[in-house]
N, C-alpha and C. Protein backbone atom coordinates (compact mmCIF):
# COMPACT_ATOMS: atom_id res chain seq x y z
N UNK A 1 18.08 20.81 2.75
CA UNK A 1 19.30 21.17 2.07
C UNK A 1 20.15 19.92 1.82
N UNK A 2 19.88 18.87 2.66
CA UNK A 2 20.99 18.18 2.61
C UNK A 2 20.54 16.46 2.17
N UNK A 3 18.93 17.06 1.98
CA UNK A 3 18.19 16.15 0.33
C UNK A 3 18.43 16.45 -0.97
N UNK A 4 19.11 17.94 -1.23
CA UNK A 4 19.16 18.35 -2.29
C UNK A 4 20.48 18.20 -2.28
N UNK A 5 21.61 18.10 -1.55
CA UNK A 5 22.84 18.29 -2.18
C UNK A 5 23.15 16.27 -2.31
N UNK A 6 22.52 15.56 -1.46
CA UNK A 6 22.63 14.08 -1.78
C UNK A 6 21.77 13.44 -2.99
N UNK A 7 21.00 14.39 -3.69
CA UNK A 7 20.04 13.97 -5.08
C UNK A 7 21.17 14.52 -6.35
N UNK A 8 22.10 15.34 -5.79
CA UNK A 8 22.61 16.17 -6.61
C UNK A 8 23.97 15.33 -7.02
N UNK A 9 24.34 14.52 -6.01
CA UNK A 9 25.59 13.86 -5.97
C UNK A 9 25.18 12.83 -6.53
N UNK A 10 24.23 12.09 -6.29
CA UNK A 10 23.84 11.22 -6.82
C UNK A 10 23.22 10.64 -8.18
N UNK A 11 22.75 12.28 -8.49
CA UNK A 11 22.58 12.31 -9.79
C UNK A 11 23.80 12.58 -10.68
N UNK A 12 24.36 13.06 -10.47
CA UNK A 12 26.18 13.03 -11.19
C UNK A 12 26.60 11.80 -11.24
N UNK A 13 26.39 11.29 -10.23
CA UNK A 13 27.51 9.61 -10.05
C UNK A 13 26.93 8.71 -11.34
N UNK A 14 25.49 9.08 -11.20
CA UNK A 14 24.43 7.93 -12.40
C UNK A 14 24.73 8.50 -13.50
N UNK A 15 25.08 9.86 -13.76
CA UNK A 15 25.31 10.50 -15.12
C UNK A 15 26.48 10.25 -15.88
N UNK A 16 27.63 10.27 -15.41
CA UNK A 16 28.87 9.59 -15.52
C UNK A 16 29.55 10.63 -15.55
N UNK A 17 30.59 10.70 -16.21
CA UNK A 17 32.19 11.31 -15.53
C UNK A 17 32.08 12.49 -16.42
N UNK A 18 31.40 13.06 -17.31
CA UNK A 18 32.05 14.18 -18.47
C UNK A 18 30.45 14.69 -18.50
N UNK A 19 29.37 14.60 -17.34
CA UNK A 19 28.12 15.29 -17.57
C UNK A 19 27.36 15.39 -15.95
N UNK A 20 28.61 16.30 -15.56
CA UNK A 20 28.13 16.49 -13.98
C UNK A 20 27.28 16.94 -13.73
N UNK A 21 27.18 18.93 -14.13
CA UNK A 21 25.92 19.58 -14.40
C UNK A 21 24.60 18.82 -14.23
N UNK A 22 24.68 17.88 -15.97
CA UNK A 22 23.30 17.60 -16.35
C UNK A 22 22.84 16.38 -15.00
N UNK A 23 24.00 15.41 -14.56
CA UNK A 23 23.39 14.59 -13.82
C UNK A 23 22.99 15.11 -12.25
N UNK A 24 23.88 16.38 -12.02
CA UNK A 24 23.18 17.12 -10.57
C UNK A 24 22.13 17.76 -11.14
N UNK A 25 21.43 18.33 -12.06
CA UNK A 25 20.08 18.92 -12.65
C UNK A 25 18.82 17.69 -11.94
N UNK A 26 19.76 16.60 -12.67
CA UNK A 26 18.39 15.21 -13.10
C UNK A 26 18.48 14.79 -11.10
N UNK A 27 19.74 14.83 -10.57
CA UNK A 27 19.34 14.39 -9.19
C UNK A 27 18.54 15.20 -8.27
N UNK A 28 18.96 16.49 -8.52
CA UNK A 28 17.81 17.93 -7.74
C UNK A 28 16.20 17.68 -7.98
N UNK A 29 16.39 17.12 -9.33
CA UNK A 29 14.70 17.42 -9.82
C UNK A 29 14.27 15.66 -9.17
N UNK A 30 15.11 15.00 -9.00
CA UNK A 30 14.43 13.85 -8.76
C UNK A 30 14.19 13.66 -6.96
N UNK A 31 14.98 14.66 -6.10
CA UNK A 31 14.85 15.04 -5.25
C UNK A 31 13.83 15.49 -4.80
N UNK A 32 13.47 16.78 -5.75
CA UNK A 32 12.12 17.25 -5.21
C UNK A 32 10.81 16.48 -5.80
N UNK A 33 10.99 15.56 -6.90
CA UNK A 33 10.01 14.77 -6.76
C UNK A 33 9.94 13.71 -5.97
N UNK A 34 10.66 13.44 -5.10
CA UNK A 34 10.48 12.31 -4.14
C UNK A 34 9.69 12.80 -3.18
N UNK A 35 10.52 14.36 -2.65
CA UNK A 35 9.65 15.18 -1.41
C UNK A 35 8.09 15.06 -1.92
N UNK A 36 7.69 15.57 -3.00
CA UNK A 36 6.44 15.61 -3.03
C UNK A 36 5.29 14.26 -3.73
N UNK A 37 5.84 13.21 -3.74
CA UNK A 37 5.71 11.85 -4.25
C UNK A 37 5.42 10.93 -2.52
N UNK A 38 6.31 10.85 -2.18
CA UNK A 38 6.48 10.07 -0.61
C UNK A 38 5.40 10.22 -0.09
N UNK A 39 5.06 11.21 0.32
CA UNK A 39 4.00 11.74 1.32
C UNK A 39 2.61 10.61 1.01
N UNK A 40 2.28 11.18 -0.38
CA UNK A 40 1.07 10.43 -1.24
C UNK A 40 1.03 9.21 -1.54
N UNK A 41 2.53 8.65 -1.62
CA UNK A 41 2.51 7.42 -1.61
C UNK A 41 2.28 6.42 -0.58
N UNK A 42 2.68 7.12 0.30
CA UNK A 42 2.71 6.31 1.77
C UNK A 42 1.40 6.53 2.25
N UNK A 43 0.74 7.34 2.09
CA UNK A 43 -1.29 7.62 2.41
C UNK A 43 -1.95 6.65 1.54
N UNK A 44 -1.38 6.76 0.39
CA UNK A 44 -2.12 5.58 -0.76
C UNK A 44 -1.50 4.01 0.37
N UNK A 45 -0.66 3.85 0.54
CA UNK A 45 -0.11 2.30 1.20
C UNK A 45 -0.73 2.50 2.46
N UNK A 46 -1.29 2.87 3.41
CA UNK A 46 -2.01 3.02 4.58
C UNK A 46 -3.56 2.86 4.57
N UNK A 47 -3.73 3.53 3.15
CA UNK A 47 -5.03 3.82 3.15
C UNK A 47 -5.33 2.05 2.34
N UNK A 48 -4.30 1.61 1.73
CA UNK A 48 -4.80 -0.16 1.04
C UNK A 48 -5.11 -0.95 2.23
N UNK A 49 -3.82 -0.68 3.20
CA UNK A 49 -3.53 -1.85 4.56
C UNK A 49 -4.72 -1.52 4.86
N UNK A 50 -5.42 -0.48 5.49
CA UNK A 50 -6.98 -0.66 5.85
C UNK A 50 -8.15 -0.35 5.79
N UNK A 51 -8.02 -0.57 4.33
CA UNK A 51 -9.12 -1.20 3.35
C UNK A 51 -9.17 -2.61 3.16
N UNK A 52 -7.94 -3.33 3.37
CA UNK A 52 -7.73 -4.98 3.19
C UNK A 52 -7.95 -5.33 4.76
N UNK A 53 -7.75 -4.53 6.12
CA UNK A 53 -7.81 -4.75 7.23
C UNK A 53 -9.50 -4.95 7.40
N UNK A 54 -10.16 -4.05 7.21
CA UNK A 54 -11.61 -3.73 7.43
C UNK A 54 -12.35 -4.95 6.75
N UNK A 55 -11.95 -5.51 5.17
CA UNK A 55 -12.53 -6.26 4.51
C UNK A 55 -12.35 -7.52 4.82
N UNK A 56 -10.58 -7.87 5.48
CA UNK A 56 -10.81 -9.31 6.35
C UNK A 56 -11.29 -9.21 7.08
N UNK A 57 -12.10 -7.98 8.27
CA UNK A 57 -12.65 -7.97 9.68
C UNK A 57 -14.55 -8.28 9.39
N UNK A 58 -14.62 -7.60 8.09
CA UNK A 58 -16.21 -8.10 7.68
C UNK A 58 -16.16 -9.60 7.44
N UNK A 59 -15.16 -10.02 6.57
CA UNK A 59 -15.23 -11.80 6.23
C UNK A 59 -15.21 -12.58 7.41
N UNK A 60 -14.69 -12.27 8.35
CA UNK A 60 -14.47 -13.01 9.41
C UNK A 60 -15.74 -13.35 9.99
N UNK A 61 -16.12 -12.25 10.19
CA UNK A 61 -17.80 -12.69 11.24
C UNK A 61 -18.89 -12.56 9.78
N UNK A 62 -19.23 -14.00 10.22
CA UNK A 62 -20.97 -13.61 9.62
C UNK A 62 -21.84 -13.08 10.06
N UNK A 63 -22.95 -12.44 8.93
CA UNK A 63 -23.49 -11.63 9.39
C UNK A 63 -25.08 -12.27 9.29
N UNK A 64 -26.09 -12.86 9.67
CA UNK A 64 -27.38 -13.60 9.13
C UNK A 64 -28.57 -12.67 9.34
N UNK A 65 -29.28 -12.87 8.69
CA UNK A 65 -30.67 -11.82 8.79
C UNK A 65 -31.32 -12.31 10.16
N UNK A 66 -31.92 -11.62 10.68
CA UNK A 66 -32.42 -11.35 12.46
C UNK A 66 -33.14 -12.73 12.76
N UNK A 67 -34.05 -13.27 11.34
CA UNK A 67 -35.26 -14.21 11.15
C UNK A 67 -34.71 -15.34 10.45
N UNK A 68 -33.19 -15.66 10.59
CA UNK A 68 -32.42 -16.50 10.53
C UNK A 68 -32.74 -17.66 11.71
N UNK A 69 -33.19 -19.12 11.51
CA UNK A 69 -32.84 -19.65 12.39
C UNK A 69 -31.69 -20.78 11.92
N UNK A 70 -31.18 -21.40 13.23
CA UNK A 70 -30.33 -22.70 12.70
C UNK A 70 -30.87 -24.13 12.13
N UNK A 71 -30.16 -24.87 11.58
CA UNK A 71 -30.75 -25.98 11.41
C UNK A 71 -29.99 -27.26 11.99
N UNK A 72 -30.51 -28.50 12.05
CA UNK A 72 -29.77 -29.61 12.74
C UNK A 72 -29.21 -30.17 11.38
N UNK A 73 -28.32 -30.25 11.25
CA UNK A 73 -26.97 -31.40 10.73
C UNK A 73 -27.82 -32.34 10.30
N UNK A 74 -27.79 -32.66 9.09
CA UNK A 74 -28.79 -34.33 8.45
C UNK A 74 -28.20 -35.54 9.02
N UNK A 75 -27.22 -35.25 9.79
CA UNK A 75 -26.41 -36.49 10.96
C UNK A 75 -26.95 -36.67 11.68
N UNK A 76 -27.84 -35.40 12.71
CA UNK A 76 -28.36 -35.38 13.94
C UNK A 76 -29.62 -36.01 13.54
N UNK A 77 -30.52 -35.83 12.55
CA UNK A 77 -32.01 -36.05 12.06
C UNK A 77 -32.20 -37.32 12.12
N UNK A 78 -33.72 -37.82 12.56
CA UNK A 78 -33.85 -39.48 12.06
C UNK A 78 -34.76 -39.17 10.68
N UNK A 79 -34.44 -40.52 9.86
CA UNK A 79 -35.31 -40.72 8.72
C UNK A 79 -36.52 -41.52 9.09
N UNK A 80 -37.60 -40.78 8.47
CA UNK A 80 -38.88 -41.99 8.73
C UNK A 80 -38.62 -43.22 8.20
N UNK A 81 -38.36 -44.36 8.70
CA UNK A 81 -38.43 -45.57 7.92
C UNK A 81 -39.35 -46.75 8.63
């Protein structure tokens, strides 16, 4: 109730002085699209953070095939000469 009577005031104030009605109409309706906007928006912003969380946690560690071995540094190696 007291989302709808602060969308309502607020939509008047933005409407100006000689179109109260129409600007408490436009603040009610923008009211209840927030109620049902927020929710989805904030699941969409949770659901990015970890999707970007998971995808820096794969970059971080490498991953090498089993039959991976290492190799020595061409620093460590001697050259035949």
């Amino acid at each position: 109730m007291l989302g709808k009577l602060a969308g309502a005031w607020l939509g008047e104030k933005v409407a100006g002085r000689n179109q109260g009605a129409k600007g408490a109409i436009l603040g009610y309706g923008a009211a209840a699209l927030a109620r049902r906007s927020v929710p989805a928006l904030a699941a969409l912003a949770l659901g990015g953070w970890a999707f970007r969380k998971w995808r820096e946690h794969r970059k971080a560690e490498p991953h090498y095939p089993p039959n991976a071995t290492p190799r020595a540094p061409a620093s460590e190696t001697r050259s035949p000469s």
